[in-house]
C-alpha atoms as a PDB file:
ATOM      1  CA  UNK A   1       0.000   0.000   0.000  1.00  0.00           C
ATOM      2  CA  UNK A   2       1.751   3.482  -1.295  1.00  0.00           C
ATOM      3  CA  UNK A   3       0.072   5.818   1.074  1.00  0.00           C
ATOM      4  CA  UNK A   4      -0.466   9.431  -0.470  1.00  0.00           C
ATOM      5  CA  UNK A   5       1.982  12.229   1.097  1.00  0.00           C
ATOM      6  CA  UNK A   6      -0.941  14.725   1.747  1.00  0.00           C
ATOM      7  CA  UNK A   7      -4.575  14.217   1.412  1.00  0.00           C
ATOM      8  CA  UNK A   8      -6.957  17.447   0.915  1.00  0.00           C
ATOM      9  CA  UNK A   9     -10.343  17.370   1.415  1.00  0.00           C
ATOM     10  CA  UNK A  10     -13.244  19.384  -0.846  1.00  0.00           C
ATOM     11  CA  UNK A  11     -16.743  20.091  -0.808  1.00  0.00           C
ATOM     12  CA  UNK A  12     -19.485  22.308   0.448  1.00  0.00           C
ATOM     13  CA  UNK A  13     -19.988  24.117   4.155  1.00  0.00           C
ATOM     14  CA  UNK A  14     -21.256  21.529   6.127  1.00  0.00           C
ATOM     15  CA  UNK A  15     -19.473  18.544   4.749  1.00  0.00           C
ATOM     16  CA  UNK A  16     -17.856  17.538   7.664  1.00  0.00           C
ATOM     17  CA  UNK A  17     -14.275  18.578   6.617  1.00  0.00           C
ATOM     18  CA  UNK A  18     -12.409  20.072   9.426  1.00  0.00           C
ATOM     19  CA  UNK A  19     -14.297  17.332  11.132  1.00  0.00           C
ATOM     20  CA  UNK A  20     -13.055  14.364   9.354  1.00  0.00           C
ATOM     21  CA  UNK A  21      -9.635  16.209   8.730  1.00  0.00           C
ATOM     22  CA  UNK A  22      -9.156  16.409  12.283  1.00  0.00           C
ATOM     23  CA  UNK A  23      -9.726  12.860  13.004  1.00  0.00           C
ATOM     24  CA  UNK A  24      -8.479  11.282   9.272  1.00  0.00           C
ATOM     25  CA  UNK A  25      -4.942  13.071  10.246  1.00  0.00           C
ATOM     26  CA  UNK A  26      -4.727  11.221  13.811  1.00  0.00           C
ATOM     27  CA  UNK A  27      -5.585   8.020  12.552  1.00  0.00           C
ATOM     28  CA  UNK A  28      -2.827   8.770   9.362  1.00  0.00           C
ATOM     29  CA  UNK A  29      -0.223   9.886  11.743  1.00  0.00           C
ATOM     30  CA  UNK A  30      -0.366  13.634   9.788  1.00  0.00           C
ATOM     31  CA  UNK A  31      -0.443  16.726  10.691  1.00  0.00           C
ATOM     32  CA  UNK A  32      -4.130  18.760  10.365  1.00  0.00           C
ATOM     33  CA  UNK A  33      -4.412  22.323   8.564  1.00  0.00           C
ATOM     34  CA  UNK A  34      -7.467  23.874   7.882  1.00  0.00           C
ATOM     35  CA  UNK A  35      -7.895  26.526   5.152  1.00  0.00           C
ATOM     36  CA  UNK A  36     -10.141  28.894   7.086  1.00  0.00           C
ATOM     37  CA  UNK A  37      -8.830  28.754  10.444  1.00  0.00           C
ATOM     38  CA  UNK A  38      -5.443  29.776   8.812  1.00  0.00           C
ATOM     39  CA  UNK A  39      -6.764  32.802   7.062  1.00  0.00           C
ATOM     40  CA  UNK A  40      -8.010  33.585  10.559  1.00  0.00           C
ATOM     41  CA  UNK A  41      -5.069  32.991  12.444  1.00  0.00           C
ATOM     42  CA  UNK A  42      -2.884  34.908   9.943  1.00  0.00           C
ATOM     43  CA  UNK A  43      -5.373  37.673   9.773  1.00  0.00           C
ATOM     44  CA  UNK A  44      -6.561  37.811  13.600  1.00  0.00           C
ATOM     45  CA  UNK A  45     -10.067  38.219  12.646  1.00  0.00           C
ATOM     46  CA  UNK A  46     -12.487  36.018  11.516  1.00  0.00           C
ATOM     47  CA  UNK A  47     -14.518  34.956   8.376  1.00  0.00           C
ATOM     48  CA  UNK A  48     -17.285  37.344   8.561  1.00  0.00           C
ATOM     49  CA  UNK A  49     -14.886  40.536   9.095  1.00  0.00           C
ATOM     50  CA  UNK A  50     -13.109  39.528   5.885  1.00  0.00           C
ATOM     51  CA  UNK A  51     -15.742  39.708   3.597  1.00  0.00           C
ATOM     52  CA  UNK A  52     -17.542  42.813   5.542  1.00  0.00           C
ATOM     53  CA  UNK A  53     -14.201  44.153   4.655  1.00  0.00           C
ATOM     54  CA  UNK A  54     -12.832  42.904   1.511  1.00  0.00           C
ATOM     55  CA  UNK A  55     -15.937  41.254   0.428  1.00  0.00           C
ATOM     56  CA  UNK A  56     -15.311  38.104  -1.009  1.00  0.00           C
ATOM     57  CA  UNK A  57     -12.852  38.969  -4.151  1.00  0.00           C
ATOM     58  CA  UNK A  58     -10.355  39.503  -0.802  1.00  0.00           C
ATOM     59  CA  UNK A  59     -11.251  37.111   1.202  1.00  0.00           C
ATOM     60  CA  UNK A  60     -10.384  34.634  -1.621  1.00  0.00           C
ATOM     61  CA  UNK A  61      -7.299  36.210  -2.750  1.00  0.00           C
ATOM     62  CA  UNK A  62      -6.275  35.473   1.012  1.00  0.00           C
ATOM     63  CA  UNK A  63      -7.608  31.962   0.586  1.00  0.00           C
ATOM     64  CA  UNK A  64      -5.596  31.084  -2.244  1.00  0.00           C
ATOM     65  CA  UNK A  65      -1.809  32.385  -0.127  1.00  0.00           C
ATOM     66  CA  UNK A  66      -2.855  29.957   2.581  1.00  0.00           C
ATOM     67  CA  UNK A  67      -3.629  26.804   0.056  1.00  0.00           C
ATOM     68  CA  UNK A  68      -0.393  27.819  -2.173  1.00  0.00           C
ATOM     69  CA  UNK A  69       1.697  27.420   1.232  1.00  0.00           C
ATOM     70  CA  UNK A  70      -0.737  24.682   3.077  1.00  0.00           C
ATOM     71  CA  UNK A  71      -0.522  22.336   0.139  1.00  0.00           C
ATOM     72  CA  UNK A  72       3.315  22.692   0.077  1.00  0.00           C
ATOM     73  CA  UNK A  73       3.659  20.619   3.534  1.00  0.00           C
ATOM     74  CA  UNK A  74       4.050  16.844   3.738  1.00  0.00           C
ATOM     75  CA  UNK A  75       1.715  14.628   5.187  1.00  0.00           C
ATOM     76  CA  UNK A  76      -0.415  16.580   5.710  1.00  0.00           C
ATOM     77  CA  UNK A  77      -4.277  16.683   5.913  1.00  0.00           C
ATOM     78  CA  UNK A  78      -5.887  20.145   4.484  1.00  0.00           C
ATOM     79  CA  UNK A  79      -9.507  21.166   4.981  1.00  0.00           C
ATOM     80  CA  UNK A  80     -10.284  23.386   2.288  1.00  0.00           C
ATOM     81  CA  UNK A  81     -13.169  25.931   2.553  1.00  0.00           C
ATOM     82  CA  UNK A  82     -16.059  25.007  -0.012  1.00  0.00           C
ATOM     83  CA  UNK A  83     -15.161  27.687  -2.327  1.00  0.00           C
ATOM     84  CA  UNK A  84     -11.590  27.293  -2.848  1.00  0.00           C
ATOM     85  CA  UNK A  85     -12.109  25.076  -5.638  1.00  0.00           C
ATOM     86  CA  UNK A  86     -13.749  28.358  -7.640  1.00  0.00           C
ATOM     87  CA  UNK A  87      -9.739  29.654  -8.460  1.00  0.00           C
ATOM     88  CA  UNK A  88      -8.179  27.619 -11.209  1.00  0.00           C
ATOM     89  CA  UNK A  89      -4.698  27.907  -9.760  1.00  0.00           C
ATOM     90  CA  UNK A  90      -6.163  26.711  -6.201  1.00  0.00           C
ATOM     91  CA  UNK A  91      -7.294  23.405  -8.389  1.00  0.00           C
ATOM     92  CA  UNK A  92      -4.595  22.584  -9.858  1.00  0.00           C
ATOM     93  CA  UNK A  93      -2.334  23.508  -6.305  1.00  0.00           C
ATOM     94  CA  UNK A  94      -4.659  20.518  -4.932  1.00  0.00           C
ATOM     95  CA  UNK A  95      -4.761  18.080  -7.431  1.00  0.00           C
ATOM     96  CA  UNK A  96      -1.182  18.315  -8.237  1.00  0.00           C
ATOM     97  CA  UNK A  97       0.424  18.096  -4.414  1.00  0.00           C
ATOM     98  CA  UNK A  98      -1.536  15.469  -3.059  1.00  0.00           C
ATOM     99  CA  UNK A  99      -5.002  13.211  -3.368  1.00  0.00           C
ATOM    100  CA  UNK A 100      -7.779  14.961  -3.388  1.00  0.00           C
ATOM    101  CA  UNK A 101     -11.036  13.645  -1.311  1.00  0.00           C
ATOM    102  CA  UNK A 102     -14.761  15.200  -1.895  1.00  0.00           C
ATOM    103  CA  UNK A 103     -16.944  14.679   0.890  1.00  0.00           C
ATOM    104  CA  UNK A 104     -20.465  15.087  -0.753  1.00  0.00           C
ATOM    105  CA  UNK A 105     -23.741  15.727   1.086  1.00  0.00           C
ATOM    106  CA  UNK A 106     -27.020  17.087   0.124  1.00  0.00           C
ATOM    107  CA  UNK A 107     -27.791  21.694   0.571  1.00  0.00           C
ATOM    108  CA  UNK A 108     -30.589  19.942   2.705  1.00  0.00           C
ATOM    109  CA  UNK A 109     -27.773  18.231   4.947  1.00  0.00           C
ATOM    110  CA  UNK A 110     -26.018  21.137   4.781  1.00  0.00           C
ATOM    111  CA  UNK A 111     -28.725  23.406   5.730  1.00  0.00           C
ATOM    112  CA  UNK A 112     -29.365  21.431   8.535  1.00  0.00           C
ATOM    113  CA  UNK A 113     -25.409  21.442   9.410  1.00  0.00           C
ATOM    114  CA  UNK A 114     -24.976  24.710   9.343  1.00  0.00           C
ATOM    115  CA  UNK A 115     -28.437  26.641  10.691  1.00  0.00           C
ATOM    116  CA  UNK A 116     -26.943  27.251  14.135  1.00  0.00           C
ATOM    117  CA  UNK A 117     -23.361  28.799  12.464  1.00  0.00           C
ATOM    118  CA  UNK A 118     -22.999  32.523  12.412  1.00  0.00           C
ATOM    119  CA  UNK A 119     -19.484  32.190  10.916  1.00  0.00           C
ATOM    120  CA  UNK A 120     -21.001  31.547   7.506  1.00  0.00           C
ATOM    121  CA  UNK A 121     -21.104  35.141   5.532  1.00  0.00           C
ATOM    122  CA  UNK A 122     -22.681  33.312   2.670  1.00  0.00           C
ATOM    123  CA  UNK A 123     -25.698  32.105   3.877  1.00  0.00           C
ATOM    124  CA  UNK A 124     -26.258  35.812   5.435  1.00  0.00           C
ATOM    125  CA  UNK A 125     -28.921  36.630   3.298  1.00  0.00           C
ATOM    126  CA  UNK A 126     -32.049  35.544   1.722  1.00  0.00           C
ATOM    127  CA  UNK A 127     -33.054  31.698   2.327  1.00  0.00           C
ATOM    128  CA  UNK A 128     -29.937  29.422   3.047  1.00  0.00           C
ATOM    129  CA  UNK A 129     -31.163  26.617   1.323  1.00  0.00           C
ATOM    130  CA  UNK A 130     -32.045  28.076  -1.708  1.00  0.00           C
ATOM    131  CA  UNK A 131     -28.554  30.102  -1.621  1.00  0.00           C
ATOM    132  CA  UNK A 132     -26.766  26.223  -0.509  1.00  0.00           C
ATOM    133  CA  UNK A 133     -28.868  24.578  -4.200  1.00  0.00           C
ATOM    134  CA  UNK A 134     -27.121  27.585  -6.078  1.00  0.00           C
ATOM    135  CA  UNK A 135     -23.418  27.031  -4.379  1.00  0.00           C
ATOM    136  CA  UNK A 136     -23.876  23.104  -5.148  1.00  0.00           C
ATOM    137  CA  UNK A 137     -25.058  23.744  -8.953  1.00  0.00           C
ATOM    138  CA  UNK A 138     -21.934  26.093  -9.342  1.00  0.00           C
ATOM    139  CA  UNK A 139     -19.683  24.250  -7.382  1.00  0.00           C
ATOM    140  CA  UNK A 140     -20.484  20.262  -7.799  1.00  0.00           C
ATOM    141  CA  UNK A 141     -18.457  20.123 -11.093  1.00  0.00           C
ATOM    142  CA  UNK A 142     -15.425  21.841  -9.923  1.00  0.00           C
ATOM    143  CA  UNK A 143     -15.148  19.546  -6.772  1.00  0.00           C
ATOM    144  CA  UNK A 144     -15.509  16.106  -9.556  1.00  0.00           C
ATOM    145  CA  UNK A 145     -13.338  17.699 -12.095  1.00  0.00           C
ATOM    146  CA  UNK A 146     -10.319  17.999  -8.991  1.00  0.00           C
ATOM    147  CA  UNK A 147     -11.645  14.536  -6.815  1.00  0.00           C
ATOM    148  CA  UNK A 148      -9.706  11.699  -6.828  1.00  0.00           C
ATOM    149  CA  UNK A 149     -12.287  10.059  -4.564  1.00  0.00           C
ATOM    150  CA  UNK A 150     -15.804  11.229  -3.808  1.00  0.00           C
ATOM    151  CA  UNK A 151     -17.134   9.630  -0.320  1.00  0.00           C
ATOM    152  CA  UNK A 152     -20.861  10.654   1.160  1.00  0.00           C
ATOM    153  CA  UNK A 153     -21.282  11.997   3.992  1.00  0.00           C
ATOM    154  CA  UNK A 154     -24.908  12.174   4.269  1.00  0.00           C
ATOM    155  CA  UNK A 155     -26.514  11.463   7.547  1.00  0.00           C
ATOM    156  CA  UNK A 156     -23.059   9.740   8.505  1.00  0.00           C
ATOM    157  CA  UNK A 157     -20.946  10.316  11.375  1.00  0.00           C
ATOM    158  CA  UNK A 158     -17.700  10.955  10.922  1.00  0.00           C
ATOM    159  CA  UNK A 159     -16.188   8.027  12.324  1.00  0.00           C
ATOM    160  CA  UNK A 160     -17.926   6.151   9.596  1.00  0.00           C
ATOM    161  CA  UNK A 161     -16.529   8.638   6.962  1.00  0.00           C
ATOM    162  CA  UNK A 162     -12.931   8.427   7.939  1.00  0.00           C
ATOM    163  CA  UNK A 163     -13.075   4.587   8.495  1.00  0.00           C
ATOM    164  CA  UNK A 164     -14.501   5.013   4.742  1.00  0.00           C
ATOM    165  CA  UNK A 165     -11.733   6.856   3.606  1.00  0.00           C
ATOM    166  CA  UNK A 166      -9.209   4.702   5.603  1.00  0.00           C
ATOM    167  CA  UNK A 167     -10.588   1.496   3.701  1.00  0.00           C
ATOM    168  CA  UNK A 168     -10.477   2.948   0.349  1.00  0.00           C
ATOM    169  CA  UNK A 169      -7.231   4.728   0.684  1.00  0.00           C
ATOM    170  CA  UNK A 170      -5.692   1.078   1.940  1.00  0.00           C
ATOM    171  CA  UNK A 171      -6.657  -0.519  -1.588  1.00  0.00           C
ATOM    172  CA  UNK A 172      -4.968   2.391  -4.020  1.00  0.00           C
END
């Protein structure tokens, strides 16, 4: 078994990623880095300030310096934010340092996920739902086109998910 040097996970808010990172990294023996919480730590603010701010044309320019150096490490597990995977160069960053992993679910799993989180600038306005169908139209094809595995995370826990992933990744 040729175990991949850094594994980055993709897909919408409310996936599970930083989740499954977390606990996918300890049982790897890797170190965990999520996208968001580095943009926050390097900023000293958080989510919602950026794009009040520097709407979200800056808060992705900042996104894309943190995966440029964060997919750079080895073994390493990266949680990416669910838009990162809208910038071309943050793509092909990801699917050229390491295996890229989509954890899917539903906007209705995701609406449920997320209806208690006020970090999400996003979902701010109008019905989050509706706004969660529109970010999965736009953004479904961009996490396939850079996936090297898709796994579901739908009404899973996330023990099951990175047992999943732990499987699968043993037979490549």
């Amino acid at each position: 078994m040729i175990r991949p040097n850094n594994i980055f996970l993709i897909g919408p808010m409310g996936a599970g990623k930083s989740t499954v990172g977390r606990q996918l990294a300890t049982a790897l023996g890797y170190r965990f880095a999520d996208s968001d919480q580095e943009i926050q730590d390097r900023t000293g603010v958080d989510i919602p300030t950026i794009f009040e701010y520097e709407g979200e044309a800056g808060f992705r320019h900042r996104e894309a310096q943190v995966i440029e150096d964060l997919t750079r490490k080895d073994r390493c597990v990266l949680a990416t934010g669910g838009g990162a995977v809208l910038s071309p160069d943050n793509r092909r960053n990801l699917a050229s340092r390491g295996f890229v992993i989509y954890l899917q679910c539903s906007p209705e799993q995701q609406a449920e996920r997320t209806s208690r989180d006020r970090n999400r600038p996003l979902l701010h306005e109008g019905d989050p739902l509706i706004r969660l169908r529109a970010l999965a139209a736009e953004r479904d094809p961009l996490y396939r086109e850079t996936a090297d595995m898709i796994v579901s995370t739908e009404h899973r826990s996330s023990t099951s998910v990175v047992k999943e992933i732990q499987q699968r990744l043993d037979r490549l």
